[in-house]
N, C-alpha and C. Protein backbone atom coordinates (compact mmCIF):
# COMPACT_ATOMS: atom_id res chain seq x y z
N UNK A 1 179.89 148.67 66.54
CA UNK A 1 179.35 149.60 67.53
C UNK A 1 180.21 150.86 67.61
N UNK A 2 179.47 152.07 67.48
CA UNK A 2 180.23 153.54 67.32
C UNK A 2 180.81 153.78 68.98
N UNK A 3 182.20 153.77 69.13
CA UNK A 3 182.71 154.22 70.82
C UNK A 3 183.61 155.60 70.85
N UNK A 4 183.52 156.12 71.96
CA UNK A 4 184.31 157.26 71.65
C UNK A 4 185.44 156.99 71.58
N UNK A 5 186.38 156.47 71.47
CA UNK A 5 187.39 155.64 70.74
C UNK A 5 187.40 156.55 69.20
N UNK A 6 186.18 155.58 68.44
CA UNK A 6 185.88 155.66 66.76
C UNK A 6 185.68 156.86 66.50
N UNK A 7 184.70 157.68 67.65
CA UNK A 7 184.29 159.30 67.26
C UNK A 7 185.29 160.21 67.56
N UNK A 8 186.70 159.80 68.70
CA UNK A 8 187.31 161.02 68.39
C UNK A 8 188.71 160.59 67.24
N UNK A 9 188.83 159.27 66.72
CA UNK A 9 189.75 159.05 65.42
C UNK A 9 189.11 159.92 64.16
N UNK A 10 187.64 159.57 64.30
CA UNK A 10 187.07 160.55 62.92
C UNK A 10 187.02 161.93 63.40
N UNK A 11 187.00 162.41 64.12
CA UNK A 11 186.88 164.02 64.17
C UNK A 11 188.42 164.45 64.16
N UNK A 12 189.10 163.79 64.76
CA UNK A 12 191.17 164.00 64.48
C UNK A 12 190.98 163.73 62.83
N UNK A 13 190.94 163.00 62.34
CA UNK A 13 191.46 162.93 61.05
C UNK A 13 191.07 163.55 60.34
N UNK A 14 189.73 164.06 60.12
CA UNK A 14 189.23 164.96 59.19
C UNK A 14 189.90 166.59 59.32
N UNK A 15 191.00 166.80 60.57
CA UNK A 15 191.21 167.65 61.13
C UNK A 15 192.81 167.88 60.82
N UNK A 16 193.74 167.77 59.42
CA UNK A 16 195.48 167.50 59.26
C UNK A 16 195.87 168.17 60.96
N UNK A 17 195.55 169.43 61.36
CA UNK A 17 196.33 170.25 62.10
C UNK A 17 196.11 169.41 63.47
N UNK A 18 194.52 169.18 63.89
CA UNK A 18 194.75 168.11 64.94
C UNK A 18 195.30 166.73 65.37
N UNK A 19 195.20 166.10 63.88
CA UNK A 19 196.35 165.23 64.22
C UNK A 19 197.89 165.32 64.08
N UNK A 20 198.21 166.38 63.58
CA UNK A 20 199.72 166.90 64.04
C UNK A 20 200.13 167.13 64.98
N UNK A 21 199.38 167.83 65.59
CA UNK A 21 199.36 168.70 67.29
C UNK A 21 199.15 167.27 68.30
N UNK A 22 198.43 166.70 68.14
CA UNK A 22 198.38 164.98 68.95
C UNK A 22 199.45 164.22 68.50
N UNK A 23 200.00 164.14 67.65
CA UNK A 23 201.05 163.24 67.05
C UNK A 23 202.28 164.11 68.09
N UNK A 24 202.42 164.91 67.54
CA UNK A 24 203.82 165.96 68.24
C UNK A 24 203.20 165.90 69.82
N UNK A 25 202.40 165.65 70.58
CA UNK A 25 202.01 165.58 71.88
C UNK A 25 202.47 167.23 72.89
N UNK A 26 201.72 168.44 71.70
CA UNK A 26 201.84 169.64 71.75
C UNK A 26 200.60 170.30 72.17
N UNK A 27 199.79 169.25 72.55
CA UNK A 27 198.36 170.32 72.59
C UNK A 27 197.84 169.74 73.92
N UNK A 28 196.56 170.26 74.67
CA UNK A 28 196.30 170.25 75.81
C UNK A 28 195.14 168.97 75.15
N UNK A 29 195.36 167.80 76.29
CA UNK A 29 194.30 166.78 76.17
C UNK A 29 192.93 166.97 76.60
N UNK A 30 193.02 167.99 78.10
CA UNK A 30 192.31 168.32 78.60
C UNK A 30 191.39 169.40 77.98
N UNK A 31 191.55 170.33 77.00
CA UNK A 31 191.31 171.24 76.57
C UNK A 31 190.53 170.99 75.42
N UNK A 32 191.17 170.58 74.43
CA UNK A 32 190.55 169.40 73.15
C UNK A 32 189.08 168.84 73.82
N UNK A 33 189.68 168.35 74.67
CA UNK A 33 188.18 167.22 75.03
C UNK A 33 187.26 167.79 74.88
N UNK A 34 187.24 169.38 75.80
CA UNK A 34 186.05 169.82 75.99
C UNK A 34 185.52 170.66 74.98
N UNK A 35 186.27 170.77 74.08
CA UNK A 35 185.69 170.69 72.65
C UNK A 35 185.37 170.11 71.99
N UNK A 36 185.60 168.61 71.70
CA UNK A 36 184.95 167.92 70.82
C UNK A 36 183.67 166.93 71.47
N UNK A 37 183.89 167.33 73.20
CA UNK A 37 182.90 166.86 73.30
C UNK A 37 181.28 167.15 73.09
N UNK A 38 180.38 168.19 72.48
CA UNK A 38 179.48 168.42 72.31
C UNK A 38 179.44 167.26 71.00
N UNK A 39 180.42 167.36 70.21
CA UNK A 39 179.94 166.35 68.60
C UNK A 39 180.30 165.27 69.28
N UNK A 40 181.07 164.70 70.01
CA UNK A 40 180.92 163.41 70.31
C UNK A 40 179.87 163.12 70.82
N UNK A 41 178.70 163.94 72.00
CA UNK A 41 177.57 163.66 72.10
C UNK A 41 176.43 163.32 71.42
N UNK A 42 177.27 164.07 70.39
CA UNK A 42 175.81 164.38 69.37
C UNK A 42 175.57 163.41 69.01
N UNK A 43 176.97 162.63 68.48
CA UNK A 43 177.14 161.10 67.62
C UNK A 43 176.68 160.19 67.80
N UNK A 44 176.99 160.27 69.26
CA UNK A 44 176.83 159.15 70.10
C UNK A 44 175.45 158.97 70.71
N UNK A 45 174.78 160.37 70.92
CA UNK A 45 173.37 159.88 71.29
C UNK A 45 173.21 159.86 72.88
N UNK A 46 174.44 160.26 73.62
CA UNK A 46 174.45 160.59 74.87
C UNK A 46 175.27 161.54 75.34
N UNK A 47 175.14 161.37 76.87
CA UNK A 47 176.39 162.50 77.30
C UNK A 47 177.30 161.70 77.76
N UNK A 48 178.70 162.27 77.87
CA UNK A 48 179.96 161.27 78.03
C UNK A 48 180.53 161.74 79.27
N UNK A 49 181.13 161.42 79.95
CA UNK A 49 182.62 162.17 80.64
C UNK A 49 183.59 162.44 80.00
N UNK A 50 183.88 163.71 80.16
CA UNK A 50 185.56 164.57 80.29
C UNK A 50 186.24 163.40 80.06
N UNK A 51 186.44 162.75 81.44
CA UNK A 51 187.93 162.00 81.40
C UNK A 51 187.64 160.45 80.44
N UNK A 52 186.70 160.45 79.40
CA UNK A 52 186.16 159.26 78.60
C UNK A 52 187.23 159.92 77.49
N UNK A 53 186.62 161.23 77.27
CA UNK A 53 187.22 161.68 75.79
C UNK A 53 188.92 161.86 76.05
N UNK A 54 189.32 162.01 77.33
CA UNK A 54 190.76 162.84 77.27
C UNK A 54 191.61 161.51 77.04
N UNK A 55 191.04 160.47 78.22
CA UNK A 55 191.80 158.90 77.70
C UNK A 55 191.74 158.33 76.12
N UNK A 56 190.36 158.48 75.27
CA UNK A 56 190.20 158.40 74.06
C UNK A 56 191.52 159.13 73.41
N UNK A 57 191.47 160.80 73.80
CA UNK A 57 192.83 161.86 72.93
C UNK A 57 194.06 160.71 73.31
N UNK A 58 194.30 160.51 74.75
CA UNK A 58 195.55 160.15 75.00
C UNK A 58 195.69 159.01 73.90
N UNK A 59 194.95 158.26 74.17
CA UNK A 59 195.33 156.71 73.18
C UNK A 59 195.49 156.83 71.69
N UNK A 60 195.10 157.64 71.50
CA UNK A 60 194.80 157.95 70.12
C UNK A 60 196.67 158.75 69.56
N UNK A 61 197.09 159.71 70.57
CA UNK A 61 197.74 160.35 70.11
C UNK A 61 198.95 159.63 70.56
N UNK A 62 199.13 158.31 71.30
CA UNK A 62 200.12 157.68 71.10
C UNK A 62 200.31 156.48 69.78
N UNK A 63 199.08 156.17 69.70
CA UNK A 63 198.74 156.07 68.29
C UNK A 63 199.33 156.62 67.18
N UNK A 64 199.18 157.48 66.82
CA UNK A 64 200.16 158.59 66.07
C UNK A 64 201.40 158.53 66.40
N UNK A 65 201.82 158.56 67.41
CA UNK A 65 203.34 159.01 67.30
C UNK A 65 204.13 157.57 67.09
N UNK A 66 203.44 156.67 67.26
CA UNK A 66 204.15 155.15 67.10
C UNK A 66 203.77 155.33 65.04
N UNK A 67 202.98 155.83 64.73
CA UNK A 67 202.87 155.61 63.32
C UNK A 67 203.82 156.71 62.43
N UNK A 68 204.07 157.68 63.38
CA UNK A 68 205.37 158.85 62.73
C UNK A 68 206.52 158.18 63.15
N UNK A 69 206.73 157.47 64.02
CA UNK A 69 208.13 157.21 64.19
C UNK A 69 208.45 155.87 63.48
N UNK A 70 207.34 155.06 63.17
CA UNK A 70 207.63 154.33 62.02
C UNK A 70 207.98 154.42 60.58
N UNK A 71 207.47 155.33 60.40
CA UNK A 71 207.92 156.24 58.56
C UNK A 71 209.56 155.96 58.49
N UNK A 72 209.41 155.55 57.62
CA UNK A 72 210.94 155.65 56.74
C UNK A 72 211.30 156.90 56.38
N UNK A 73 212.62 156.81 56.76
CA UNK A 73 213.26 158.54 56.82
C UNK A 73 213.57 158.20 55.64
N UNK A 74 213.57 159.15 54.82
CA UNK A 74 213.61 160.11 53.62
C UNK A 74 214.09 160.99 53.30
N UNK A 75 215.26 161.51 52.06
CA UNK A 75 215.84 162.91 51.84
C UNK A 75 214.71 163.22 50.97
N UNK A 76 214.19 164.66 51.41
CA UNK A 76 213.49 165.29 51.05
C UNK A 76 214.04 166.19 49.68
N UNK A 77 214.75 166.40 49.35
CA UNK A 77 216.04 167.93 49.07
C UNK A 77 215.95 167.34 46.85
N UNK A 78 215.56 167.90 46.68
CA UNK A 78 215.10 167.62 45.09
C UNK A 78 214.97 169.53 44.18
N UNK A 79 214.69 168.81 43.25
CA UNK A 79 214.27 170.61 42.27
C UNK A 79 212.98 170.59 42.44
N UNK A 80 212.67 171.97 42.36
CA UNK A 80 211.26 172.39 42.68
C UNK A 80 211.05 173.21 41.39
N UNK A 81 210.37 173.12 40.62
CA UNK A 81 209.89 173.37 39.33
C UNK A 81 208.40 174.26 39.32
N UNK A 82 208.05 175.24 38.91
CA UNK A 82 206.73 175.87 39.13
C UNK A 82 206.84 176.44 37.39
N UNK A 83 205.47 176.41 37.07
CA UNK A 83 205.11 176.65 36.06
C UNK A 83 203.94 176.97 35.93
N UNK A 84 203.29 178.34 35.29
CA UNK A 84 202.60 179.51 35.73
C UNK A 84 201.69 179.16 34.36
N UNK A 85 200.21 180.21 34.22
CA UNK A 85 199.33 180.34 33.54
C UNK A 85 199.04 178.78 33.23
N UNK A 86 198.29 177.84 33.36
CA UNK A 86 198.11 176.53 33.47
C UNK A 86 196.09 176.50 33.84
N UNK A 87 195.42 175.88 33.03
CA UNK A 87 194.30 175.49 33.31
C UNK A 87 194.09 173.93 33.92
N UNK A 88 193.01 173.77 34.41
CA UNK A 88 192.46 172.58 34.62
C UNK A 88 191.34 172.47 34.38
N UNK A 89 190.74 171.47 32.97
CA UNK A 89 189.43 171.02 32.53
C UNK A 89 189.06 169.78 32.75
N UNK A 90 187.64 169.74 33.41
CA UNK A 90 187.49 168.41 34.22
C UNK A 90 186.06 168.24 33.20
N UNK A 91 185.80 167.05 32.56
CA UNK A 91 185.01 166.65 31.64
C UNK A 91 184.65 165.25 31.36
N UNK A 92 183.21 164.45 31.14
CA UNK A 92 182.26 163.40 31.75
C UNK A 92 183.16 162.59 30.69
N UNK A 93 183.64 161.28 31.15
CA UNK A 93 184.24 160.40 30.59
C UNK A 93 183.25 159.87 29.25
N UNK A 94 183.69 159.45 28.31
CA UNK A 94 182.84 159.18 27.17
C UNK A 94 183.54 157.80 26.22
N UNK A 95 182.67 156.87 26.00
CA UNK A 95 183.53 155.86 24.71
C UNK A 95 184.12 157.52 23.34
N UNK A 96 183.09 157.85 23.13
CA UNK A 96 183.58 158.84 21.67
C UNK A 96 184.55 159.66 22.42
N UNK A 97 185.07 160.13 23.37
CA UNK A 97 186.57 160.74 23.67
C UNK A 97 187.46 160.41 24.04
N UNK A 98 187.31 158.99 24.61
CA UNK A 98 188.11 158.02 24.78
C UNK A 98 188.89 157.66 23.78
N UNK A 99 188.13 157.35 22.61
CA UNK A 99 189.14 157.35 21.36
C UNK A 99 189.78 158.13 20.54
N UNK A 100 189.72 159.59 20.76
CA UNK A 100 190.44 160.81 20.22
C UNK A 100 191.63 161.19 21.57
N UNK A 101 191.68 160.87 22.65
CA UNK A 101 192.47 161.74 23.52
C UNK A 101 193.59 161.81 23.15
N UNK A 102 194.29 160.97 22.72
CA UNK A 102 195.62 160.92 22.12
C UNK A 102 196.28 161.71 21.15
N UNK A 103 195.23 162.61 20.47
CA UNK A 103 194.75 163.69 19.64
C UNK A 103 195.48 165.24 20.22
N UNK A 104 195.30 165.18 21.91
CA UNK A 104 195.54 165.98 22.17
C UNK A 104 197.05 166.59 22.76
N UNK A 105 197.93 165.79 22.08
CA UNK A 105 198.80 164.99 22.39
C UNK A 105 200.01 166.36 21.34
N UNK A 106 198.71 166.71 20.29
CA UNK A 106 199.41 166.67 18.74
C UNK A 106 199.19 168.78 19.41
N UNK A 107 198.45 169.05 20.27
CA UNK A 107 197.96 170.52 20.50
C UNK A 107 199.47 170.73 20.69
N UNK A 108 200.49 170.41 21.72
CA UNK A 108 201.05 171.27 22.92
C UNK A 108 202.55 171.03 22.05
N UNK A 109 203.67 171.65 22.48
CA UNK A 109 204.96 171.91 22.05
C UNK A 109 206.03 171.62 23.40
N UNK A 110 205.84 170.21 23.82
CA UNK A 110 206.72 169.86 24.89
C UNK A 110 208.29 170.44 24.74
N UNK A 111 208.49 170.36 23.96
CA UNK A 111 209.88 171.22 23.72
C UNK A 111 210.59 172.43 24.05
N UNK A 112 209.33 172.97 24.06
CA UNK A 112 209.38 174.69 24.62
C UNK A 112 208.74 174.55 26.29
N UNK A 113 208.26 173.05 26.95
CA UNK A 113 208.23 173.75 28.25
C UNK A 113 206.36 173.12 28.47
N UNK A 114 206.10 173.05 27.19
CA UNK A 114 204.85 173.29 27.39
C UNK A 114 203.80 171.89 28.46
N UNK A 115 202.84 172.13 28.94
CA UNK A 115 202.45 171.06 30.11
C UNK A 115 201.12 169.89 29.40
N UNK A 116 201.25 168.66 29.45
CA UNK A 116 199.99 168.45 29.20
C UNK A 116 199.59 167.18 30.02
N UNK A 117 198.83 167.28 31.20
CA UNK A 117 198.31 166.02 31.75
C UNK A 117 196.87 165.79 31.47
N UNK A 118 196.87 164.47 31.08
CA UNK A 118 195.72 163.78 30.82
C UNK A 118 195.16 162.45 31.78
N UNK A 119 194.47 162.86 33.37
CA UNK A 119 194.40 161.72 34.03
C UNK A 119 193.15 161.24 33.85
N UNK A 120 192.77 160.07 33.77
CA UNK A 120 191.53 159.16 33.57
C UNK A 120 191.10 158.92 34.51
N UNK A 121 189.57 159.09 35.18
CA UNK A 121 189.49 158.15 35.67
C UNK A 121 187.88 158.04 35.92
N UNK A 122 187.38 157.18 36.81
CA UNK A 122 186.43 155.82 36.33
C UNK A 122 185.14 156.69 35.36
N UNK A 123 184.58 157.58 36.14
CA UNK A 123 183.92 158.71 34.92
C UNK A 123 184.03 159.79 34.43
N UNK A 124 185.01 160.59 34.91
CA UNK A 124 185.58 162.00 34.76
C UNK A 124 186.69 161.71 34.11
N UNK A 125 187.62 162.61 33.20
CA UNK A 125 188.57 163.11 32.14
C UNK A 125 188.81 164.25 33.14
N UNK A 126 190.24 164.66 33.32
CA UNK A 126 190.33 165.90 33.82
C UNK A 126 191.92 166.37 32.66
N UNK A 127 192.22 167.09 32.39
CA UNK A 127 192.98 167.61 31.27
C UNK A 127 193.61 168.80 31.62
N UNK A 128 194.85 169.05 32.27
CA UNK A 128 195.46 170.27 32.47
C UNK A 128 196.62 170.31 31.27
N UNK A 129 196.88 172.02 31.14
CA UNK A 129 197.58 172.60 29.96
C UNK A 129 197.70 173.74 30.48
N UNK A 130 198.44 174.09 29.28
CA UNK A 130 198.85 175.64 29.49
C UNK A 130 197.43 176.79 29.16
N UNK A 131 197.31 177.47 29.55
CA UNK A 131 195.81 178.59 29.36
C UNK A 131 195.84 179.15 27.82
N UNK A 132 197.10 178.72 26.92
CA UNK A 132 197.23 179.39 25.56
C UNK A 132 195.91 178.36 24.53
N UNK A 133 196.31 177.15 25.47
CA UNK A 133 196.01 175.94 24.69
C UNK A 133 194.67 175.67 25.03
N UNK A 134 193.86 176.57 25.98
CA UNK A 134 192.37 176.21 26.98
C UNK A 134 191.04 176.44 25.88
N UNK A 135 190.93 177.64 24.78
CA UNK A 135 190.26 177.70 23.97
C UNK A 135 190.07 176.36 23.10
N UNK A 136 191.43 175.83 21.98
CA UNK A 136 191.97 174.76 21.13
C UNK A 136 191.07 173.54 22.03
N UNK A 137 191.32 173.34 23.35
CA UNK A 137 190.88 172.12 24.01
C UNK A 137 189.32 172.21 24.27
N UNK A 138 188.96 173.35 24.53
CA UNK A 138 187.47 173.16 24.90
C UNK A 138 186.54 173.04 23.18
N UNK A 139 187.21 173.37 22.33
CA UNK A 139 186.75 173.03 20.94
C UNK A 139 186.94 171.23 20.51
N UNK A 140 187.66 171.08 20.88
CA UNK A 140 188.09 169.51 21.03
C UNK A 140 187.15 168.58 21.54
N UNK A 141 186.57 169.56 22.85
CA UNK A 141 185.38 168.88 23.75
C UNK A 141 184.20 168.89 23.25
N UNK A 142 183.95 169.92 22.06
CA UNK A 142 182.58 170.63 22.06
C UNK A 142 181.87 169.15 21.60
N UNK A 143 180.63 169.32 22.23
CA UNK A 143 179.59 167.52 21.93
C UNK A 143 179.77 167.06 23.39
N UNK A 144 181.16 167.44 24.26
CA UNK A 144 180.70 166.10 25.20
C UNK A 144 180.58 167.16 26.23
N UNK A 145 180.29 166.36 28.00
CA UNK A 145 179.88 167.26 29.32
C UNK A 145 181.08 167.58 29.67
N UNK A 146 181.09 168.94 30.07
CA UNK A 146 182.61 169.60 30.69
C UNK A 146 181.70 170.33 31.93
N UNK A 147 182.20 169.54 33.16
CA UNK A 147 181.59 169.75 34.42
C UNK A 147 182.51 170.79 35.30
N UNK A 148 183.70 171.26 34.52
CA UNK A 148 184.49 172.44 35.71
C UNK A 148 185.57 172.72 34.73
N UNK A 149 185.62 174.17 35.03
CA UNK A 149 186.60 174.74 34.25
C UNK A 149 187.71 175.70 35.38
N UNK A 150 188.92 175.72 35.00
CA UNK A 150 189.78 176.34 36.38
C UNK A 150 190.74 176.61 35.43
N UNK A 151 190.99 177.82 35.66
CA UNK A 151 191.92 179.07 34.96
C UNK A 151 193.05 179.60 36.56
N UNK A 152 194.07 180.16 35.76
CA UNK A 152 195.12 180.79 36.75
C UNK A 152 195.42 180.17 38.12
N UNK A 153 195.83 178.92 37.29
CA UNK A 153 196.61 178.20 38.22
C UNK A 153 198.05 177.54 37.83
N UNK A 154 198.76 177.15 38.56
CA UNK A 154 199.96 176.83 38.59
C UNK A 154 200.30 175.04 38.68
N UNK A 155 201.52 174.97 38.19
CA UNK A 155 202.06 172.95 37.98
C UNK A 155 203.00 173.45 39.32
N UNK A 156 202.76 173.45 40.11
CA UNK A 156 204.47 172.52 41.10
C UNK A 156 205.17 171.13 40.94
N UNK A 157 206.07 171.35 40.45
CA UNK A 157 207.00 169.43 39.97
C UNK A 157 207.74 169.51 41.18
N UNK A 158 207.81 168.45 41.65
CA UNK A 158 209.12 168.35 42.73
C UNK A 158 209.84 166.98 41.97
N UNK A 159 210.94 167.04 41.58
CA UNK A 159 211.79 166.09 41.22
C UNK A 159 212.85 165.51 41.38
N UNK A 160 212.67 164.72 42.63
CA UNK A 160 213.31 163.75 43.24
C UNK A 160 214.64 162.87 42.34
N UNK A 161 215.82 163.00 43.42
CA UNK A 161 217.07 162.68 42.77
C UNK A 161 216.94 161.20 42.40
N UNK A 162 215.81 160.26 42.47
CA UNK A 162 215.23 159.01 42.31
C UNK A 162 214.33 158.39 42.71
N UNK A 163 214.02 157.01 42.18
CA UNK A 163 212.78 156.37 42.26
C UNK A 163 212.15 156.00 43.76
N UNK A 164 213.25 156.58 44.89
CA UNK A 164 212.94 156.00 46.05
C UNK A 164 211.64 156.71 46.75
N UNK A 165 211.41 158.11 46.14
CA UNK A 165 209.74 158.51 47.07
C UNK A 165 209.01 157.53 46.69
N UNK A 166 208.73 156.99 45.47
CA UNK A 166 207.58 155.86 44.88
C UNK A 166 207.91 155.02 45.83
N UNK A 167 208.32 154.55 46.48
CA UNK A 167 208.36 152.71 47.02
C UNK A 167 208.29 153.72 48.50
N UNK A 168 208.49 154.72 48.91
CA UNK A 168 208.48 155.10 50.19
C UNK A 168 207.43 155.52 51.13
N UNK A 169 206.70 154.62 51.98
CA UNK A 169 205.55 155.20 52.54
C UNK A 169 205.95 156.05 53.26
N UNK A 170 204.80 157.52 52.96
CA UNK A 170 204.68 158.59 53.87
C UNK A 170 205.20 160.13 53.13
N UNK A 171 205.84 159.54 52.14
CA UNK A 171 206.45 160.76 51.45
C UNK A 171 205.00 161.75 51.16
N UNK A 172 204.13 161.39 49.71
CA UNK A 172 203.36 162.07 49.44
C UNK A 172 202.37 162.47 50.57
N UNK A 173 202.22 161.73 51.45
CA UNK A 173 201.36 162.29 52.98
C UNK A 173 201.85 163.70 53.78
N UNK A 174 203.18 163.56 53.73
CA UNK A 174 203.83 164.70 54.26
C UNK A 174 204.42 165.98 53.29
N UNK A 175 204.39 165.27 52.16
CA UNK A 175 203.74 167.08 51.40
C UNK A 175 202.56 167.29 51.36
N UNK A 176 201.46 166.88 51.01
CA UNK A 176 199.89 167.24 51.16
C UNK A 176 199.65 168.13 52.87
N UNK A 177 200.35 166.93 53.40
CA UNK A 177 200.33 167.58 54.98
C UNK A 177 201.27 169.05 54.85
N UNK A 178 201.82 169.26 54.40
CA UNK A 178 202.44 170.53 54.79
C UNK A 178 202.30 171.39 54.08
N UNK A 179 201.48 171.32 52.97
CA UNK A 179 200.28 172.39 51.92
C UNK A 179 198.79 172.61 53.11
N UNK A 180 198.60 171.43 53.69
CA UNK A 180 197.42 171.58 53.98
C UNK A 180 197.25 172.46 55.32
N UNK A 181 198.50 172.28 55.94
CA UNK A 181 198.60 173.11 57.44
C UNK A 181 198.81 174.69 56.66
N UNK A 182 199.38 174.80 55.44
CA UNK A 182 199.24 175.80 54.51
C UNK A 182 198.32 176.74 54.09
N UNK A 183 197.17 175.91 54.89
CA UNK A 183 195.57 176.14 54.04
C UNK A 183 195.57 175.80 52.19
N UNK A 184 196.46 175.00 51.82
CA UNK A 184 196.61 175.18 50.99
C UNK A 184 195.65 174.24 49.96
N UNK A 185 194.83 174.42 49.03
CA UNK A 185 193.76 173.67 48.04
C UNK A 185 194.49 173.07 47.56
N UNK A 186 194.25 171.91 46.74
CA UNK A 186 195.17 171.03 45.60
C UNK A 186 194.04 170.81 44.77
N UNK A 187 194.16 171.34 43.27
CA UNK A 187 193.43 170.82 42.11
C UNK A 187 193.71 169.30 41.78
N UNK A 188 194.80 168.77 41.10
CA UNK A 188 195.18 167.65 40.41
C UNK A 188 196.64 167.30 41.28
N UNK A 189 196.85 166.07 41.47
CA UNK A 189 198.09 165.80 41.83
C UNK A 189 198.42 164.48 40.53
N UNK A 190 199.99 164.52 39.81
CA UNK A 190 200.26 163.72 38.92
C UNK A 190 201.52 163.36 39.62
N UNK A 191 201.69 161.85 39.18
CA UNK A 191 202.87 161.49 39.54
C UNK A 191 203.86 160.51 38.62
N UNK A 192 204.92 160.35 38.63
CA UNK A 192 205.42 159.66 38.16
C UNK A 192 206.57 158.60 39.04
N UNK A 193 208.04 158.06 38.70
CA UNK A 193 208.57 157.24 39.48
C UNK A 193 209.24 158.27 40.17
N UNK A 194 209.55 159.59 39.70
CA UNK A 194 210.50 160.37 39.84
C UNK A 194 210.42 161.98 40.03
N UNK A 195 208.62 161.81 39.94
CA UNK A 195 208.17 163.19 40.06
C UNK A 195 206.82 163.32 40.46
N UNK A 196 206.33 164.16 41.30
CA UNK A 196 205.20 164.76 42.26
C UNK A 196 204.80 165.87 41.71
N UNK A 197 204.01 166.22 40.87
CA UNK A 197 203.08 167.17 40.10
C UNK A 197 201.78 168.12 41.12
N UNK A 198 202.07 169.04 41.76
CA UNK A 198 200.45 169.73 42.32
C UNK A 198 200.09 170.82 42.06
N UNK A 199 198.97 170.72 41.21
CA UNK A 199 198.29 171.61 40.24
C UNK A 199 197.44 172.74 41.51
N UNK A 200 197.93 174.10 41.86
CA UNK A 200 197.30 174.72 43.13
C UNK A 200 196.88 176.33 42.05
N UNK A 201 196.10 176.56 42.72
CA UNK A 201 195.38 178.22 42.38
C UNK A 201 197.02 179.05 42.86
N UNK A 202 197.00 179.72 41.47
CA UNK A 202 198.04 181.03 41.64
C UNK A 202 198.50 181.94 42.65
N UNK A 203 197.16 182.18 43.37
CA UNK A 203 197.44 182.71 44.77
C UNK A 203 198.59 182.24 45.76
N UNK A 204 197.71 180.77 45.57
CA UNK A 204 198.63 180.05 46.86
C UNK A 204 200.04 179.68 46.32
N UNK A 205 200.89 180.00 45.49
CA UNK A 205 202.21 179.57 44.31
C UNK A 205 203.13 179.81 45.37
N UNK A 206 203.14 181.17 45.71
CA UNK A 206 204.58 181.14 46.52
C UNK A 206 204.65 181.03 48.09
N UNK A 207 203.80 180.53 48.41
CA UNK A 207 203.31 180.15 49.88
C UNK A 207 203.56 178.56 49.55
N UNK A 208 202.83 177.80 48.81
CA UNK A 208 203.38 176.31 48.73
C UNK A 208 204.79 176.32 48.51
N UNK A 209 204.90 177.11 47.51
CA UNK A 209 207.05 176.63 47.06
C UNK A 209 207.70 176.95 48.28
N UNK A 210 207.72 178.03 49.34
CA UNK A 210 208.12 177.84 50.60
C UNK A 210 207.84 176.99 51.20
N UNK A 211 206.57 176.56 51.40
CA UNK A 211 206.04 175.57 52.26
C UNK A 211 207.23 174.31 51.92
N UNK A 212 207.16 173.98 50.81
CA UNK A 212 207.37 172.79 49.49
C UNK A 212 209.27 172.83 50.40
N UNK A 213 209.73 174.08 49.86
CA UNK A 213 211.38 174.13 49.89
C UNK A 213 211.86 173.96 51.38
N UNK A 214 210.86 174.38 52.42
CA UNK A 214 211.39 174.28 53.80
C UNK A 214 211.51 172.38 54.17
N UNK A 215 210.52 171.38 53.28
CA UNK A 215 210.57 170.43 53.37
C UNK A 215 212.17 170.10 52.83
N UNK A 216 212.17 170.31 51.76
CA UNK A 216 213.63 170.38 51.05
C UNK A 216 215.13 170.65 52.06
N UNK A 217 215.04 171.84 52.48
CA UNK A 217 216.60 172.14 53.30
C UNK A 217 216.52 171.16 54.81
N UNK A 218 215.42 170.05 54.92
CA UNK A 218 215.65 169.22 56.00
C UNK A 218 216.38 168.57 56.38
């Protein structure tokens, strides 16, 4: 059964900045309400009371703050790595490319710097590189579906002094979260034991690496 309880957790969450502002217990309960109450009506199929939705905010946003103060503290403070002119080709998973990808392996010159992620998954291929290498790859493709093509964008690496972000809940939540209060888009995110990869449009480059480094001097 849908309660305003359920309708104001889904309208906070779809919302990073409102559930920050409720978590930090920085924003007016009273004020909120009477904003989200028209969509909670809507949802719900009736009209509510004020003080239904503000007890809903309250509970909710102690909610939150019992789930931030549970996070495992974390040194944030690592190298921040950015690497410029970078595509992202997103293309229909296939048995016949499935068995060449490894192929593409033989394009790039890791030695000099150069980038090549290849993530799989259940029907999409998505393939980021450097923009030298974006012609070479889409010839590679020619025969199969290439559903999005993305030029002039950037790799951010953050590379952690060890394996401890992987085993640490909350880490990758609270960089996404602090791109996203950023306004910030994310193409591809790659990861490894020891490194956090986010593939963002050029624009946004030196607005995330601040964003990114203020996490860092914490």
């Amino acid at each position: 059964m849908v309660t305003i309880s359920h309708l104001v957790k889904k309208i906070v969450n779809e919302k990073p900045f409102l559930q920050e502002a409720l978590a930090q217990k920085i924003i007016s309960y009273g004020n909120l309400a009477e904003q989200l109450t028209p969509k909670i009506e809507e949802d719900l199929g009736k009209k509510i009371k004020h003080s239904a939705a503000v007890m809903a905010l309250r509970r909710y946003s102690d909610e939150l703050k019992d789930m931030h103060e549970k996070v495992k503290p974390f040194d944030y403070r690592s190298e921040i790595v950015m690497k410029t002119n970078i595509c992202d080709i997103n293309v229909v998973k296939s048995p016949k490319l499935m068995t060449k990808l490894n192929k593409l392996y033989g394009f790039v010159d890791f030695e000099k710097g150069d980038i090549l992620n290849v993530i799989i998954g259940n029907f999409e291929i998505s393939i980021v590189t450097n923009e030298k290498y974006k012609d070479k790859v889409i010839q590679f493709l020619k025969g199969e579906k290439i559903v999005k093509k993305e030029s002039n964008l950037v790799a951010l690496t953050i590379r952690f002094g060890s394996s401890e972000f992987f085993n640490t809940p909350g880490v990758v939540f609270t960089i996404i979260r602090k791109l996203a209060w950023e306004n910030i888009n994310i193409y591809e995110i790659v990861s490894t034991m020891t490194e956090l990869t986010l593939i963002l449009d050029k624009k946004n480059s030196m607005k995330a690496y601040d964003g990114l480094q203020s996490l860092m001097v914490k």
